[in-house]
Protein backbone atom coordinates (compact mmCIF):
# COMPACT_ATOMS: atom_id res chain seq x y z
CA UNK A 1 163.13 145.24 119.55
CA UNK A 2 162.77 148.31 117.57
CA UNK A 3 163.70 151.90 118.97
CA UNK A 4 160.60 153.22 118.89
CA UNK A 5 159.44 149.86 121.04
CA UNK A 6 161.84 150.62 123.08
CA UNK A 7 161.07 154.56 123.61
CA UNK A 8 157.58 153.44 124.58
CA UNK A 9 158.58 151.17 127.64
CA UNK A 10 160.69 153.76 129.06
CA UNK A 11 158.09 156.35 128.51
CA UNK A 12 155.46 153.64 130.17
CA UNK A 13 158.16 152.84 132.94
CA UNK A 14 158.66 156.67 133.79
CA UNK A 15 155.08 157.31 133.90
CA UNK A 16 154.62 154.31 136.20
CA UNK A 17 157.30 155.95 138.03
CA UNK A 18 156.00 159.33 137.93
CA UNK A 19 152.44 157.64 139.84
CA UNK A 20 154.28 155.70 142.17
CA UNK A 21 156.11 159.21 143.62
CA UNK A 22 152.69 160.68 143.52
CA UNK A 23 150.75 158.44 145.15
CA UNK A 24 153.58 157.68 147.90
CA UNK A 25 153.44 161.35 148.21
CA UNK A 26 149.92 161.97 148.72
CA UNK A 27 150.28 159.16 151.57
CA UNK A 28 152.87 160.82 153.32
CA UNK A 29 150.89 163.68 153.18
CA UNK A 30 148.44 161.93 155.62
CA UNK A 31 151.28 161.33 157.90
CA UNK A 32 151.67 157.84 157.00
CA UNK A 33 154.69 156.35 158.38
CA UNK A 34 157.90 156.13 155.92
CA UNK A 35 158.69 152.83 157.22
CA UNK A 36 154.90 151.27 156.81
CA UNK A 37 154.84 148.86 154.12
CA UNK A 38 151.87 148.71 151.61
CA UNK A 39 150.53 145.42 153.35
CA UNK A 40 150.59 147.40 156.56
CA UNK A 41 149.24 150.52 154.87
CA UNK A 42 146.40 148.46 153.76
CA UNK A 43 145.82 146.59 156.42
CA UNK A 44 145.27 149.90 158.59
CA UNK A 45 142.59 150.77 156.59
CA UNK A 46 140.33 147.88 158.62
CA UNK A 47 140.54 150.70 161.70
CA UNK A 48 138.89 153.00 159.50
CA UNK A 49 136.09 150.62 158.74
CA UNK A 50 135.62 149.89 162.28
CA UNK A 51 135.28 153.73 163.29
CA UNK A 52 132.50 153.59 160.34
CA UNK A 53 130.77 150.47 161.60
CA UNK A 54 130.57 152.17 165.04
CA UNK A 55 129.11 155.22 163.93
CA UNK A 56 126.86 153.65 162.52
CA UNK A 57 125.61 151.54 165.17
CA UNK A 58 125.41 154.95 167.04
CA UNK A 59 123.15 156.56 164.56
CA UNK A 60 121.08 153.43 164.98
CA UNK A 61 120.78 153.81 168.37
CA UNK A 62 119.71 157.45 167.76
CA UNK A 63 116.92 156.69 165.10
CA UNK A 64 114.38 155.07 167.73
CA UNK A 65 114.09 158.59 169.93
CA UNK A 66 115.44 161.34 167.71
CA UNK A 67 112.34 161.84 165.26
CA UNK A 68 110.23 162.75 168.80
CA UNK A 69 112.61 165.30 170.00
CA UNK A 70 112.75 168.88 169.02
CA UNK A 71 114.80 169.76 165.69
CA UNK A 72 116.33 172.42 167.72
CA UNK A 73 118.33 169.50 169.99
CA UNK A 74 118.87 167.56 166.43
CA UNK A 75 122.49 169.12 165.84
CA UNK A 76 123.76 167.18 169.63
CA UNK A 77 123.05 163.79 167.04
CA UNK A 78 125.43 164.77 164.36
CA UNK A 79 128.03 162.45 164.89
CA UNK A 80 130.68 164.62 165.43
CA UNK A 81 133.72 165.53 168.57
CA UNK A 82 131.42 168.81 168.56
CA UNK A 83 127.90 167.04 169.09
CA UNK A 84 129.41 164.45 171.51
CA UNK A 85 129.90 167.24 173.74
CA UNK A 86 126.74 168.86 172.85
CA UNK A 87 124.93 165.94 174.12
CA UNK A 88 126.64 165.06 177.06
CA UNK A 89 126.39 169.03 178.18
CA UNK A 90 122.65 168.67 176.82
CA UNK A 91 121.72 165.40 179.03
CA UNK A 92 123.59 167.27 182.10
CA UNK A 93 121.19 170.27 181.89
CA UNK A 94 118.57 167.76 181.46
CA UNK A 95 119.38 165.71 184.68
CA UNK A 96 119.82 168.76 186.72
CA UNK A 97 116.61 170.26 185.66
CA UNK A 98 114.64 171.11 189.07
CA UNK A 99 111.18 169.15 189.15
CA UNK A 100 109.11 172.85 189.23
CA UNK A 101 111.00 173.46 185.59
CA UNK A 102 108.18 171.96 183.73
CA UNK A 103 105.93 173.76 184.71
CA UNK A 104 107.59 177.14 184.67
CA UNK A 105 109.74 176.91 181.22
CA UNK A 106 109.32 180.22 179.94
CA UNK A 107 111.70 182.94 178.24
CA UNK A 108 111.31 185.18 181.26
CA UNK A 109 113.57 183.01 183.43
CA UNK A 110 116.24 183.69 180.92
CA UNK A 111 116.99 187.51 181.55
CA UNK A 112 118.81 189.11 184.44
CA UNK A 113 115.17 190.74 185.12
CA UNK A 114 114.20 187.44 186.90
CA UNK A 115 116.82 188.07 189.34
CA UNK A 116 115.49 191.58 190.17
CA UNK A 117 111.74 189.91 190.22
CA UNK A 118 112.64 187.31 192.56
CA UNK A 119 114.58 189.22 195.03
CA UNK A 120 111.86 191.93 195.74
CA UNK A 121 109.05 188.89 196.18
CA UNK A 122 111.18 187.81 198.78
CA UNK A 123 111.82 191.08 200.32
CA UNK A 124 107.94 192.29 199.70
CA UNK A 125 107.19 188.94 201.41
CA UNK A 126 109.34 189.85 204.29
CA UNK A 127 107.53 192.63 204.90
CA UNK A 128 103.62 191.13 204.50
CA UNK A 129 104.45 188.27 206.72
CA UNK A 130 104.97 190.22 210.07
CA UNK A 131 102.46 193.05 209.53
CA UNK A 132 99.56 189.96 208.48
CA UNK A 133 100.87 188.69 212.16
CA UNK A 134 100.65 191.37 213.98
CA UNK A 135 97.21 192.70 212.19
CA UNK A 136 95.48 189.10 211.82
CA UNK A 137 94.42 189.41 215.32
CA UNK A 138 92.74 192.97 214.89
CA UNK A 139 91.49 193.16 211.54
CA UNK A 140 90.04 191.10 208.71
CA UNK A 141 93.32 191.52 206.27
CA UNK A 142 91.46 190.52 203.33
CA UNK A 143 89.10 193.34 203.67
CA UNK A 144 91.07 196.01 203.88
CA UNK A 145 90.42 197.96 200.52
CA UNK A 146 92.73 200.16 198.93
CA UNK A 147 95.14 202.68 200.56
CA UNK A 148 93.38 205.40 199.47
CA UNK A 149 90.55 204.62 201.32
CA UNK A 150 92.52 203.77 204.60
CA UNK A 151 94.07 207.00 203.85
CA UNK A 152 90.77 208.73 204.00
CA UNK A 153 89.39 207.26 207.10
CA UNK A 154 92.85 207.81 209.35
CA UNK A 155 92.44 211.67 207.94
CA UNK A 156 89.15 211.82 209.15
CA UNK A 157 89.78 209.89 212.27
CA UNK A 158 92.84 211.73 212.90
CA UNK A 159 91.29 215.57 212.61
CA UNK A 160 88.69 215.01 214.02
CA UNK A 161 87.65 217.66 217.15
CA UNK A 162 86.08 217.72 220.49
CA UNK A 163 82.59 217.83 218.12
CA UNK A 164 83.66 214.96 216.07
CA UNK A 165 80.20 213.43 216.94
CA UNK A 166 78.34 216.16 214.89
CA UNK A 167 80.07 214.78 211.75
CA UNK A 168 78.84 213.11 209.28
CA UNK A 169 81.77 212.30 207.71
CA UNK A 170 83.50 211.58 211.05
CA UNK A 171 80.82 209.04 211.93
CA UNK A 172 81.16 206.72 208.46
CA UNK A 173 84.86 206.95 209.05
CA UNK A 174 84.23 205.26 212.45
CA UNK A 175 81.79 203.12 210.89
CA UNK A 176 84.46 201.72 208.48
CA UNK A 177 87.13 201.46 210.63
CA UNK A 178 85.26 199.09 212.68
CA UNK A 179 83.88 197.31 210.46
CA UNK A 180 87.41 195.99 209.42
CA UNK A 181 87.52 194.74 213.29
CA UNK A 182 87.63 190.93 213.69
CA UNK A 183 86.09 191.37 217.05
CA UNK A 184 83.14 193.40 218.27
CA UNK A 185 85.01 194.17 221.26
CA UNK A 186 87.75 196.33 219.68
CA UNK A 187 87.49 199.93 220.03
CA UNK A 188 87.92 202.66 217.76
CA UNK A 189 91.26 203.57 219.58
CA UNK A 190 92.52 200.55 219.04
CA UNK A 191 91.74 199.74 215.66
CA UNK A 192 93.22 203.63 215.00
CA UNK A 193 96.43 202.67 216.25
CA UNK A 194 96.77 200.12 213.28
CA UNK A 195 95.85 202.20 210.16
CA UNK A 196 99.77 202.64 209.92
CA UNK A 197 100.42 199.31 209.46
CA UNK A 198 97.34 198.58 207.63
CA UNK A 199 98.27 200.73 205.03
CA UNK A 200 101.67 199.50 204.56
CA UNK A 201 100.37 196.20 204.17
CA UNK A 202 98.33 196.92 201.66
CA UNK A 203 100.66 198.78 199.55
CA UNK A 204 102.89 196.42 199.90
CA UNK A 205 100.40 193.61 199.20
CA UNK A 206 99.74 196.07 195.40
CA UNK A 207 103.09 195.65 194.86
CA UNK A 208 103.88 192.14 195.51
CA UNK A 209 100.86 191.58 192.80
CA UNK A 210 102.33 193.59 190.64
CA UNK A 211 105.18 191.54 190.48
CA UNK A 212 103.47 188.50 189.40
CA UNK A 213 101.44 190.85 186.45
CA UNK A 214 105.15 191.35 184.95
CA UNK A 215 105.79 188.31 184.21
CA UNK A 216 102.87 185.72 183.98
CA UNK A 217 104.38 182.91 184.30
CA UNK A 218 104.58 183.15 188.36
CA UNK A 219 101.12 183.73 187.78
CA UNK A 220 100.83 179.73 188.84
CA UNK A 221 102.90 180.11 192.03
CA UNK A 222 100.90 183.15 193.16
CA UNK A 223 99.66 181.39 197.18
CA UNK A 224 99.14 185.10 198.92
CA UNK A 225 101.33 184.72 202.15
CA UNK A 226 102.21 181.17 200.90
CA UNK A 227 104.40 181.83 197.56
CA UNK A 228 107.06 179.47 197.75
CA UNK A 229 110.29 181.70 196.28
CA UNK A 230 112.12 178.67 196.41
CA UNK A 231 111.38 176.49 193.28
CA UNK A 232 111.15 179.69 191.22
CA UNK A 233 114.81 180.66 192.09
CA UNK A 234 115.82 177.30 191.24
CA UNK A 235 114.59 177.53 187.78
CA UNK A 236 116.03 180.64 187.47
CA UNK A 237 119.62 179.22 188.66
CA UNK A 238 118.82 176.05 185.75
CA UNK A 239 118.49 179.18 183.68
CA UNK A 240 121.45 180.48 184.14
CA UNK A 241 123.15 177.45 183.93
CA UNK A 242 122.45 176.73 180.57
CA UNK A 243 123.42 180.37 179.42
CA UNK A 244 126.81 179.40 180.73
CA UNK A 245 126.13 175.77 178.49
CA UNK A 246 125.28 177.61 175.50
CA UNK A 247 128.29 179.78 175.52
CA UNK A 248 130.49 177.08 176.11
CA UNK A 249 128.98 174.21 173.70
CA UNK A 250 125.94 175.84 172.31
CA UNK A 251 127.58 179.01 170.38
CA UNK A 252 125.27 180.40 167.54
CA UNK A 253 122.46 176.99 168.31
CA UNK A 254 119.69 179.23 169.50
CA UNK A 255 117.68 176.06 169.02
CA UNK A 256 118.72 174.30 172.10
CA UNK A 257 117.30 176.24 174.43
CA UNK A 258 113.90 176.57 172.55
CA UNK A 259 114.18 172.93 172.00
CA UNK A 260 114.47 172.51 176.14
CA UNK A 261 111.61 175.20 176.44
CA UNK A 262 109.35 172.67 174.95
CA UNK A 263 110.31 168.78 174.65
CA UNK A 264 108.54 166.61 176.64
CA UNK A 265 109.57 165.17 180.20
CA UNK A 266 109.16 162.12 179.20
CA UNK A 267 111.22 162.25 175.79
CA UNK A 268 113.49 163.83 177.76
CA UNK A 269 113.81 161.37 180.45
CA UNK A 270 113.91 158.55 177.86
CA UNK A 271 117.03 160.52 175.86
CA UNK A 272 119.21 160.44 179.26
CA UNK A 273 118.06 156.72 180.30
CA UNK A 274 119.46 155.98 176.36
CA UNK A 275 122.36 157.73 176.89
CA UNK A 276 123.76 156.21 179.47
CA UNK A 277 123.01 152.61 178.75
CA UNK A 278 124.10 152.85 175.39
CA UNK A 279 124.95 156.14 174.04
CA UNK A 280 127.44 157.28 176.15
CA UNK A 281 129.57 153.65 175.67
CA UNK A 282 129.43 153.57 171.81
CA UNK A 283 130.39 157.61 171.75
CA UNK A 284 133.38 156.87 173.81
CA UNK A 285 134.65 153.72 171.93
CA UNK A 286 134.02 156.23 168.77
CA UNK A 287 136.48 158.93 170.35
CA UNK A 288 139.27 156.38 171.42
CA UNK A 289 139.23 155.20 168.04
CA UNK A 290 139.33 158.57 166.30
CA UNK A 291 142.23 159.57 168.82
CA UNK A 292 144.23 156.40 167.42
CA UNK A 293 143.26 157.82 163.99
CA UNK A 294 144.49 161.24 164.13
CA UNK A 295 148.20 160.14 165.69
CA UNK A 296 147.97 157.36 162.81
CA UNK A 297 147.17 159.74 160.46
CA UNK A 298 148.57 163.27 161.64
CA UNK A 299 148.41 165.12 158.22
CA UNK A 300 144.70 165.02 157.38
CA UNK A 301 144.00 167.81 158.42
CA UNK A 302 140.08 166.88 158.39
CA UNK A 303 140.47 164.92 161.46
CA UNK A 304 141.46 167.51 163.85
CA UNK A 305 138.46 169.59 163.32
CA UNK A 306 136.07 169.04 166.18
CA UNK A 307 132.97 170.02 163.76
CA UNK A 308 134.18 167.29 160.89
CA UNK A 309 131.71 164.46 160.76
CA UNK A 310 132.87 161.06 162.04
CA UNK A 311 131.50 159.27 159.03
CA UNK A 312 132.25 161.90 156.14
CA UNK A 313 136.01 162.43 157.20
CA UNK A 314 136.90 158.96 157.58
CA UNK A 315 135.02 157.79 154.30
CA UNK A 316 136.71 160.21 152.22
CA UNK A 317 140.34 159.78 154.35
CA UNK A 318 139.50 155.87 153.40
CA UNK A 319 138.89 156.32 149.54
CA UNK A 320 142.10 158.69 149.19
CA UNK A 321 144.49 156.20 150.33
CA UNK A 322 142.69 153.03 148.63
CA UNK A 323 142.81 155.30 145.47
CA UNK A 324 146.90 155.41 146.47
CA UNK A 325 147.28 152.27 146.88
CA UNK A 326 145.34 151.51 143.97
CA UNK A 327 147.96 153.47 141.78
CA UNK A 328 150.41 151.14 143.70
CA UNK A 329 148.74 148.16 142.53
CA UNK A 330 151.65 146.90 140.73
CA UNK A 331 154.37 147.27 143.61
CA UNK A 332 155.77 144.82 146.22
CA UNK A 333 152.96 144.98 149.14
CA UNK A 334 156.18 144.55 151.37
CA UNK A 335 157.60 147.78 149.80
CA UNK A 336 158.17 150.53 152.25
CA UNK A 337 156.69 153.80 151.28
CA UNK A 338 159.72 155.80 151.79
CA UNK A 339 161.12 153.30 149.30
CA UNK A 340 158.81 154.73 146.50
């Protein structure tokens, strides 16, 4: 064999060298074992095509429901640690949604305002309820005009003198103060003794419609005497609830809540009924798998990020050590990689 024959297969057996050290370098990068042979090296690679084949059968089980839901819920489908919670927090907001919520979704329930609203219904309500007893018997409390005009006749009733019969004025007073009367029986006296209350009441009664003029929405709950409070500080409380979900799983996805603000009950109802007959059992297989990944594979670094997809990390954590192994083609598979 000549020299220069000879030159060449040295040069050919240190370059073969040279891509041996690399590519046993660039898998102990990933955190492969020292001590894993090739085979076994190889061999583990089956885990990462299982993680893939259940990802996919997730996205499968996503495609039947997800085109009828809202694009702003889409990102709790991305098949990611980061979207796994997303949905589950989504599907618990869903299931604790209070039965009056869809019919009262509307911005207004999401600001501290609400809070404010609420409480002075329930205190202006407070306040109507015993003065509508105790006047109910007297006078006709739908019929009571406006304060001003209650105003009016208790000044005239009031200041009126020993000639008070002389008057005019004195005598429609009296005319519309009884006419408020439920019963022809009443006297003036005693229907006097009420323009207090009656005035009250209906300046309170302004101001509990008021209330429902701010913010339209209660415009549906609006019963008089009747409002039920209740289901309208529920929502509110659902409300506030998923301001505390948003800041903890939701940061910077504005489109979740208008994505709850409108999707159907029935989608909605059909997206937790999915989840947890199927859903929620393929996304936890998913995460034990991806655990046994990351403490098989410590070094990729792409596997510890919550917001990494499943499918994209994995594929491209999949071709990088097939391309290694590929550049150890021509090594003992029972070679140990710290051997290299």
């Amino acid at each position: 064999m000549s020299s220069l024959e000879t030159n060449r297969l040295l040069q050919d057996k240190t370059l073969n060298e040279d891509s041996h050290i690399c590519a046993a370098k660039q898998l102990s990068n990933l955190g492969i074992s020292g001590l894993m042979t090739l085979e076994a090296i190889a061999f583990q690679t089956l885990e990462l095509d299982a993680v893939l084949a259940s990802c996919q059968q997730l996205q499968d089980s996503y495609s039947p429901f997800i085109t009828d839901l809202p694009l702003g819920l889409h990102t709790c489908f991305q098949g990611s640690e980061t979207s796994s919670g997303q949905l589950a927090a989504l599907v618990k907001l869903i299931e604790s949604a209070p039965q009056a919520l869809w019919l009262l979704r509307d911005d207004s329930f999401n600001c501290y305002e609400m809070d404010f609203r609420l409480a002075e219904l329930q205190q202006l309500l407070a306040i109507l309820k015993p003065l509508n007893k105790k006047l109910a018997p007297f006078v006709n409390t739908n019929a009571l005009g406006s304060v001003s005009t209650l105003r009016s006749i208790q000044c005239c009733l009031d200041n009126a003198g020993m000639f008070c019969w002389f008057s005019s004025k004195w005598r429609y007073a009296k005319q519309q103060a009884l006419i408020l009367a439920t019963n022809e029986q009443l006297k003036l006296d005693d229907i006097q003794l009420l323009f207090p209350a009656m005035i009250k009441y209906v300046d309170t009664q302004v101001r509990f419609n008021e209330l429902f003029a701010q913010a339209p929405i209660l415009s549906a709950s609006h019963q008089g005497l009747h409002t039920d409070v209740a289901p309208l500080l529920v929502v509110r409380e659902w409300y506030k609830d998923v301001e505390f979900t948003m800041a903890e799983h939701f940061v910077g996805e504005a489109g979740i809540l208008a994505g709850l603000s409108v999707i159907d009950k029935q989608k909605a109802d059909q997206l937790v009924k999915h989840y947890h007959a199927s859903s929620v059992l393929v996304i936890n297989d998913i995460d034990k798998k991806m655990s046994k990944l990351r403490l098989s594979y410590p070094g990729y670094q792409t596997l510890q990020n919550m917001d990494a997809d499943y499918v994209t990390a994995v594929t491209d954590l999949k071709a990088i050590i097939l391309n290694q192994l590929s550049a150890l083609s021509d090594a003992d598979s029972n070679t140990c990689l710290n051997e290299l």
